[in-house]
Every structure is written in C-alpha cells, then in structure tokens.
Protein backbone atom coordinates (compact mmCIF):
# COMPACT_ATOMS: atom_id res chain seq x y z
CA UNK A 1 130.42 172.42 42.69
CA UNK A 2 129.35 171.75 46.35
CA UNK A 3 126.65 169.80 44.90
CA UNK A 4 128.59 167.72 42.60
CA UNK A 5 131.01 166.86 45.44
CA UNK A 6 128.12 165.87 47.83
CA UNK A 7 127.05 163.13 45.20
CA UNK A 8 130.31 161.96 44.53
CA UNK A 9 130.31 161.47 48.36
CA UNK A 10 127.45 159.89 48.93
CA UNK A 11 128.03 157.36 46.06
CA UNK A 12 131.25 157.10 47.45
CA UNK A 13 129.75 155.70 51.47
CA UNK A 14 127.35 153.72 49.27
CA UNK A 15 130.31 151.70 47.76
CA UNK A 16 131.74 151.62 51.21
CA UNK A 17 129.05 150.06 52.32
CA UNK A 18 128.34 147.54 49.52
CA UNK A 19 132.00 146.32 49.92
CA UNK A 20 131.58 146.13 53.94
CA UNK A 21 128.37 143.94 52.94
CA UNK A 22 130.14 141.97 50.41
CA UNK A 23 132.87 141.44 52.98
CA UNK A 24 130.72 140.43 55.48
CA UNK A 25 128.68 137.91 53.59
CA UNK A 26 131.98 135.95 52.39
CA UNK A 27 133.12 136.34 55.87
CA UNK A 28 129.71 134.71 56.85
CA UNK A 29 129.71 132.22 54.02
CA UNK A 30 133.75 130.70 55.56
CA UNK A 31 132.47 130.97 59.01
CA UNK A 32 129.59 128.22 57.68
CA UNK A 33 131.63 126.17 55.42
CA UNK A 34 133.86 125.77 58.22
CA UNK A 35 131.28 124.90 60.87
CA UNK A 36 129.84 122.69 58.45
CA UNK A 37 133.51 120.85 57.63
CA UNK A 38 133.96 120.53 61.50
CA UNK A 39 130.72 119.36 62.17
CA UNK A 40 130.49 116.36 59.30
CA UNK A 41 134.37 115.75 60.05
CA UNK A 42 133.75 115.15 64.17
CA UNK A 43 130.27 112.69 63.10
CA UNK A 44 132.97 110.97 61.03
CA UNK A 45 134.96 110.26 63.67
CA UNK A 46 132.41 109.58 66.21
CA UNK A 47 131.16 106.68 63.55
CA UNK A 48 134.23 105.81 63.19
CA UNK A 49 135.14 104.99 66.96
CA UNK A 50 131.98 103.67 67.60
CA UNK A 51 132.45 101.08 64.92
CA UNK A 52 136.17 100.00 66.09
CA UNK A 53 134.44 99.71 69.85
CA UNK A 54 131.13 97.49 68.26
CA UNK A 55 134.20 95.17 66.55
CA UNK A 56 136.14 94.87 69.37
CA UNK A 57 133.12 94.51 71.71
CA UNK A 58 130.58 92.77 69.64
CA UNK A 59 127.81 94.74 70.90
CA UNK A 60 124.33 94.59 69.16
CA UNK A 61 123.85 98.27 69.64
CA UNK A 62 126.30 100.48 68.24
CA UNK A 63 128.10 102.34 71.40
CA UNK A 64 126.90 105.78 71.68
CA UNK A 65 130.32 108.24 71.11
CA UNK A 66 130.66 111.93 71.39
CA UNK A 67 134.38 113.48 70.94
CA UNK A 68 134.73 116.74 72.48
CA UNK A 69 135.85 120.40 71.72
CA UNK A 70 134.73 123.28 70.58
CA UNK A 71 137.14 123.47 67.04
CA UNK A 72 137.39 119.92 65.93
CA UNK A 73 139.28 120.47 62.17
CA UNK A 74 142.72 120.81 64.28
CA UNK A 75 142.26 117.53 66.19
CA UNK A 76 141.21 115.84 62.90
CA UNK A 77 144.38 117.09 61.09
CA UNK A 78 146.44 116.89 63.60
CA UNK A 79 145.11 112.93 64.28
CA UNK A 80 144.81 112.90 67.64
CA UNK A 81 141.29 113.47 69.52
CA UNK A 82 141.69 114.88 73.31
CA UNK A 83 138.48 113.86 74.31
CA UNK A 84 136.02 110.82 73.90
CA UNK A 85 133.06 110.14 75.74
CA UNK A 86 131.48 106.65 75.12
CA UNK A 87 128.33 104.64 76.52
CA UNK A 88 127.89 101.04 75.63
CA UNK A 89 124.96 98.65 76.41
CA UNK A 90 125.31 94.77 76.64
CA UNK A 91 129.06 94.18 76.54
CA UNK A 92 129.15 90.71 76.66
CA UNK A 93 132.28 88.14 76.16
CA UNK A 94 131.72 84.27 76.99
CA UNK A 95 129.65 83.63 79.47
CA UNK A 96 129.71 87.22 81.01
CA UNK A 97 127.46 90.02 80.31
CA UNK A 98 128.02 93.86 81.39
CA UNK A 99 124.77 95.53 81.33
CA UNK A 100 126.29 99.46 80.73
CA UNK A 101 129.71 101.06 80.52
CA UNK A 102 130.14 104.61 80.35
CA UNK A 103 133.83 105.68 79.30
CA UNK A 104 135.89 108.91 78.90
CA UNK A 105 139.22 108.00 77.04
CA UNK A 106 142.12 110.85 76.50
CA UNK A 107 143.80 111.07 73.61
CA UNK A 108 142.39 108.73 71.24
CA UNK A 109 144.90 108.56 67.98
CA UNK A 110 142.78 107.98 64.35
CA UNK A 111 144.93 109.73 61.90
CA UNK A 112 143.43 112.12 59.02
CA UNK A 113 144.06 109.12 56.34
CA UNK A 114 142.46 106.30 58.27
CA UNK A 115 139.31 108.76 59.06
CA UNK A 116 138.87 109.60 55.17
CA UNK A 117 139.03 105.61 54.26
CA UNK A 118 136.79 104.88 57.18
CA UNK A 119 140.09 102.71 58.18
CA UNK A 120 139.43 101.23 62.06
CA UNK A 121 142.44 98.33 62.18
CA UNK A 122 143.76 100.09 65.02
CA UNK A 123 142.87 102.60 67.85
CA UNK A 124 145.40 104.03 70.41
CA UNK A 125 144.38 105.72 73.46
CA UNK A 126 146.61 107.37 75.91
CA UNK A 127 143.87 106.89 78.77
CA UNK A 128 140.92 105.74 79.86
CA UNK A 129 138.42 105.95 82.91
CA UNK A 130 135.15 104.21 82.91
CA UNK A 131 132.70 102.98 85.13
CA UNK A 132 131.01 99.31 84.05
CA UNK A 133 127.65 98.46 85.96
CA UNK A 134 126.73 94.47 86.41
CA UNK A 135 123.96 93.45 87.77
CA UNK A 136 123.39 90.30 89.69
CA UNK A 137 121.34 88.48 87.34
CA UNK A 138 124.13 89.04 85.13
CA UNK A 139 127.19 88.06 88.06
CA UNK A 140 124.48 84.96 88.60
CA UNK A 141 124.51 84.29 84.96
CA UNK A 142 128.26 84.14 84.64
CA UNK A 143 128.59 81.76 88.09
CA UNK A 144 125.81 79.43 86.60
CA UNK A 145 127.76 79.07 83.03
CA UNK A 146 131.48 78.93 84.89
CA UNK A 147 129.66 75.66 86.87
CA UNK A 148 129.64 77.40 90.44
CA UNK A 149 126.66 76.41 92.41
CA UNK A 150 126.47 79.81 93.97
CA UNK A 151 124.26 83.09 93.54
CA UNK A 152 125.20 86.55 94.62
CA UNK A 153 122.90 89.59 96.00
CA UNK A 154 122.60 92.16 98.22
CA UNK A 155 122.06 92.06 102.41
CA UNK A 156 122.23 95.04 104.40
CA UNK A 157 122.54 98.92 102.66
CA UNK A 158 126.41 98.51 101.22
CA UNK A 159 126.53 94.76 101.78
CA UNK A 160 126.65 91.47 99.70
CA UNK A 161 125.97 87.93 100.53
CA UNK A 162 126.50 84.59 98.62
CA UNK A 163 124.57 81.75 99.05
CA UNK A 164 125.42 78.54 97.62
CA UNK A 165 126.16 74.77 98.34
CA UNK A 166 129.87 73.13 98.09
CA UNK A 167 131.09 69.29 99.11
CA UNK A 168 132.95 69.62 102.22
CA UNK A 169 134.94 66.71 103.53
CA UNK A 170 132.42 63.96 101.89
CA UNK A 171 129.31 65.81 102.61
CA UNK A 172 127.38 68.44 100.81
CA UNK A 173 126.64 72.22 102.73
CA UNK A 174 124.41 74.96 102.06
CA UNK A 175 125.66 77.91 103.32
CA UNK A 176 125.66 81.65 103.33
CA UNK A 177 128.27 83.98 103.47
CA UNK A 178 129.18 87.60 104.10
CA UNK A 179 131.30 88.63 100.73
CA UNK A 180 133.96 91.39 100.41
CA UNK A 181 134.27 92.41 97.27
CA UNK A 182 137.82 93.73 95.99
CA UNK A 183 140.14 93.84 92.80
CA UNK A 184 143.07 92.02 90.82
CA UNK A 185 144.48 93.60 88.35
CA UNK A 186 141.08 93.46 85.56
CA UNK A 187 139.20 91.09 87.86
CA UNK A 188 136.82 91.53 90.37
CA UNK A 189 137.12 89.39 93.40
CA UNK A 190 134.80 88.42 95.65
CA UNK A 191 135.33 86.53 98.82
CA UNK A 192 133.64 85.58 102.13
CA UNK A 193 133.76 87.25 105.11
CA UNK A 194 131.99 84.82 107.88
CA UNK A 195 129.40 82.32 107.30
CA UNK A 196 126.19 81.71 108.62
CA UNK A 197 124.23 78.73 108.72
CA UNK A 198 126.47 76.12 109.49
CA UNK A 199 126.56 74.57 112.71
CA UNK A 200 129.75 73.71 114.33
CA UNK A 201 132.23 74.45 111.52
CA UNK A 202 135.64 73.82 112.47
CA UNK A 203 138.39 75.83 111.17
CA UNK A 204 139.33 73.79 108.38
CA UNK A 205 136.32 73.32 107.01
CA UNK A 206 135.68 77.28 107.27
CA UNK A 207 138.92 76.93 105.34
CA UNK A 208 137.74 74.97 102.70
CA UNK A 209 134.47 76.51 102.58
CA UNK A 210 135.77 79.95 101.84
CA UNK A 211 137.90 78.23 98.80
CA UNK A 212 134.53 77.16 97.07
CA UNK A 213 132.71 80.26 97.80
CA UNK A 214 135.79 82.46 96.17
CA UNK A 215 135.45 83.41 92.83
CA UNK A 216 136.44 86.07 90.04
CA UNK A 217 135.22 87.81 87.69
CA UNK A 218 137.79 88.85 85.00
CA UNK A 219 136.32 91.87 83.26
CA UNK A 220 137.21 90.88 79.35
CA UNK A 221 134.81 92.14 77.70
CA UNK A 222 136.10 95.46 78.61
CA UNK A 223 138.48 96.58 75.73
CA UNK A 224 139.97 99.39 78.51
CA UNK A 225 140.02 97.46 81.89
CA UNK A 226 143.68 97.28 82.51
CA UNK A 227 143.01 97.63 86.21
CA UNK A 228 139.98 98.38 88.72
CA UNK A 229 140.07 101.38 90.81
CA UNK A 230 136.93 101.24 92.68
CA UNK A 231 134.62 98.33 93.52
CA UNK A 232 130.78 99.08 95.19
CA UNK A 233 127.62 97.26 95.52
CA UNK A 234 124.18 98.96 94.92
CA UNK A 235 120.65 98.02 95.63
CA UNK A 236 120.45 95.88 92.23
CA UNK A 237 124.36 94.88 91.18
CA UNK A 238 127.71 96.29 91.75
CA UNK A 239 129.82 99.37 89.71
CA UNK A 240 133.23 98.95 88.98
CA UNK A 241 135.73 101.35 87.87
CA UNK A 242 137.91 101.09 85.51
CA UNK A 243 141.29 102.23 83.95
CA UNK A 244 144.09 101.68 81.62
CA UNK A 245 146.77 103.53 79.85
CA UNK A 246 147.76 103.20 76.25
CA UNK A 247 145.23 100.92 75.00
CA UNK A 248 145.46 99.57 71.38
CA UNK A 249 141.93 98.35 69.85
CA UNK A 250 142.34 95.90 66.75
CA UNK A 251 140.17 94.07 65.90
C-alpha cells in the first residue's frame, strides 16, 4: 500500500513538473513573440519617420532615427511616440547647405493606421530641440550664391571675422570686420562689431559699411527651426540651436 502510494506520488510531482515546463515554455514563447512584435513594429516606425524627414528635407542619405523606450507596442497603439532621436547629414535648401543636425523631438504623433500603410502625409510633433552645425565653407557658399562679396571665418578662440569688399559713397572698400553673431526668430544674424583696415572712416560711412557687411542666414532647410536658442562659433563653423513646438511635416 505504502508502495503503491509512493508511485502514485512520484508520478504525480512528475506531472507537476511537466505542466510547470509546459507553462514556462508558452510563457517563454509570448515573452518572444512580443519582443519580436515590438521590435519589427518600432523599425517600422523609425523607417517611417526617417522617410517623412528625407521628403521634407530632400536629403541624399536617409536621416538616421531611433524612437525610444523600453515597451514600444503601447506607443504604437496608442499613436503617439514620446521620444525621437534623429541625425541628418547634408540638409540643404537653395543655396544653403547644413552639414549635420542632430534632433530629439517629443511626442511625435504617427497613428497605428498610417504606420501599417506606411502612410507619411503628415507628422506632428509636440517639440523639438536640435543642434544644426554649418561650416564656413558652407556659410561662404550660401554668401557667394545670395551675391554678397563677403567670406566668413574664425579670428581669435570664440571669435569671427568677415572680410569682404562693398561700394561706399562712389568708391569700392575692402575691409574687415569683427562679427557678432545672434538670432531672429529661424535666422541667424551676423553683424559687425568694428572694422579694421580702413583708414579714416567717418561715421557714416562706418554706417553704411556695417549695412553691406550685415547679413542672415534663415535656417529653412530645417523642418523644426521655429526659433534659435543658442548661437556659437567653433574652430571650423558655427552650431546653432534650435527649437520649435508643434511642428507639422507634409510633404
């Protein structure tokens, strides 16, 4: 009797055990499916975002874009992504070129139908930061093409200088200038400080001088620069920050 009832035991802790394995394997087997769902769902997006930012942009290089969070299914359901990091090379628009841009927008809106059609006619973001590098080849570039006669670089650590040539009461002066660089609204400004290199300028013609040597730089290509927050030269161009609020991307 003791015997039998040890056997039934034992076969009894074996079932136990099978079932706990069972268990555990589908257990396993959701955990993947759902990683894997998550994981082809947030590549989705990411292709998707980068392709309404290459439209909008007209990049060469698709923008490099990596949404954020550890569970992804909920933002994709719920349409509404709470973070988006983006890099982009070669923004260009016109005659202006942006060499890099890295971005990090809030609450970028694709909803769950537009991701399964691949459907990018329009992108809303709540907010946006990013910070767009030009160099001066590029800022040169753009004042060559926009007919200025001027060229901008660096002087001292933290300083910038323009050099250029401008009629001035019938005759024609090459000068160089100490530049400030600031910010209007989604253009940078640039404008001289003191001159050098011209002998015996009177006020007026400082005046007029510091008209032609004045120039912006309105930041279109940017699909996110609603305003600049920060302007700063560095040893080969200058970084601008960026940022905007409720942004709509169509293309």
């Amino acid at each position: 009797m003791t015997s039998l009832l040890g056997r039934i035991g034992a076969a009894s802790r074996r079932q136990g055990r099978r079932g706990a394995a069972i268990a555990a394997g589908i257990l396993l087997g959701i955990v993947l499916l759902l990683w894997g769902a998550d994981l082809l769902a947030r590549r989705a997006a990411e292709g998707l975002v980068a392709q309404a930012l290459q439209e909008h942009t007209g990049t060469v290089e698709e923008p490099a874009v990596t949404v954020r969070g550890a569970f992804f299914l909920p933002q994709v359901l719920r349409g509404r992504y709470d973070e988006v990091e983006i890099a982009m090379e070669d923004v260009s628009s016109g005659p202006l070129r942006i060499q890099s841009v890295e971005a990090r927008l809030g609450d970028v809106y694709l909803s769950f139908h537009d991701l399964l059609h691949g459907n990018t006619d329009r992108l809303l973001i709540a907010g946006t930061e990013a910070e767009a590098f030009l160099s001066y080849d590029d800022l040169n570039r753009y004042l060559d093409l926009s007919g200025r006669p001027l060229a901008l670089d660096a002087a001292d650590p933290g300083e910038l200088q323009v050099t250029g040539s401008a009629d001035l009461l019938g005759r024609r002066v090459e000068a160089t200038a100490d530049v400030e660089l600031g910010a209007d609204g989604g253009a940078l400004v640039v404008e001289p400080r003191e001159f050098g290199g011209v002998p015996g300028l009177s006020g007026v013609s400082e005046l007029l001088l510091g008209e032609r040597f004045s120039f912006r730089v309105p930041l279109d290509p940017l699909p996110f620069a609603q305003r600049i927050t920060d302007v700063r030269p560095v040893d080969d161009g200058v970084l601008v920050d960026v940022a905007g609020d409720w942004v709509v991307l169509e293309p």
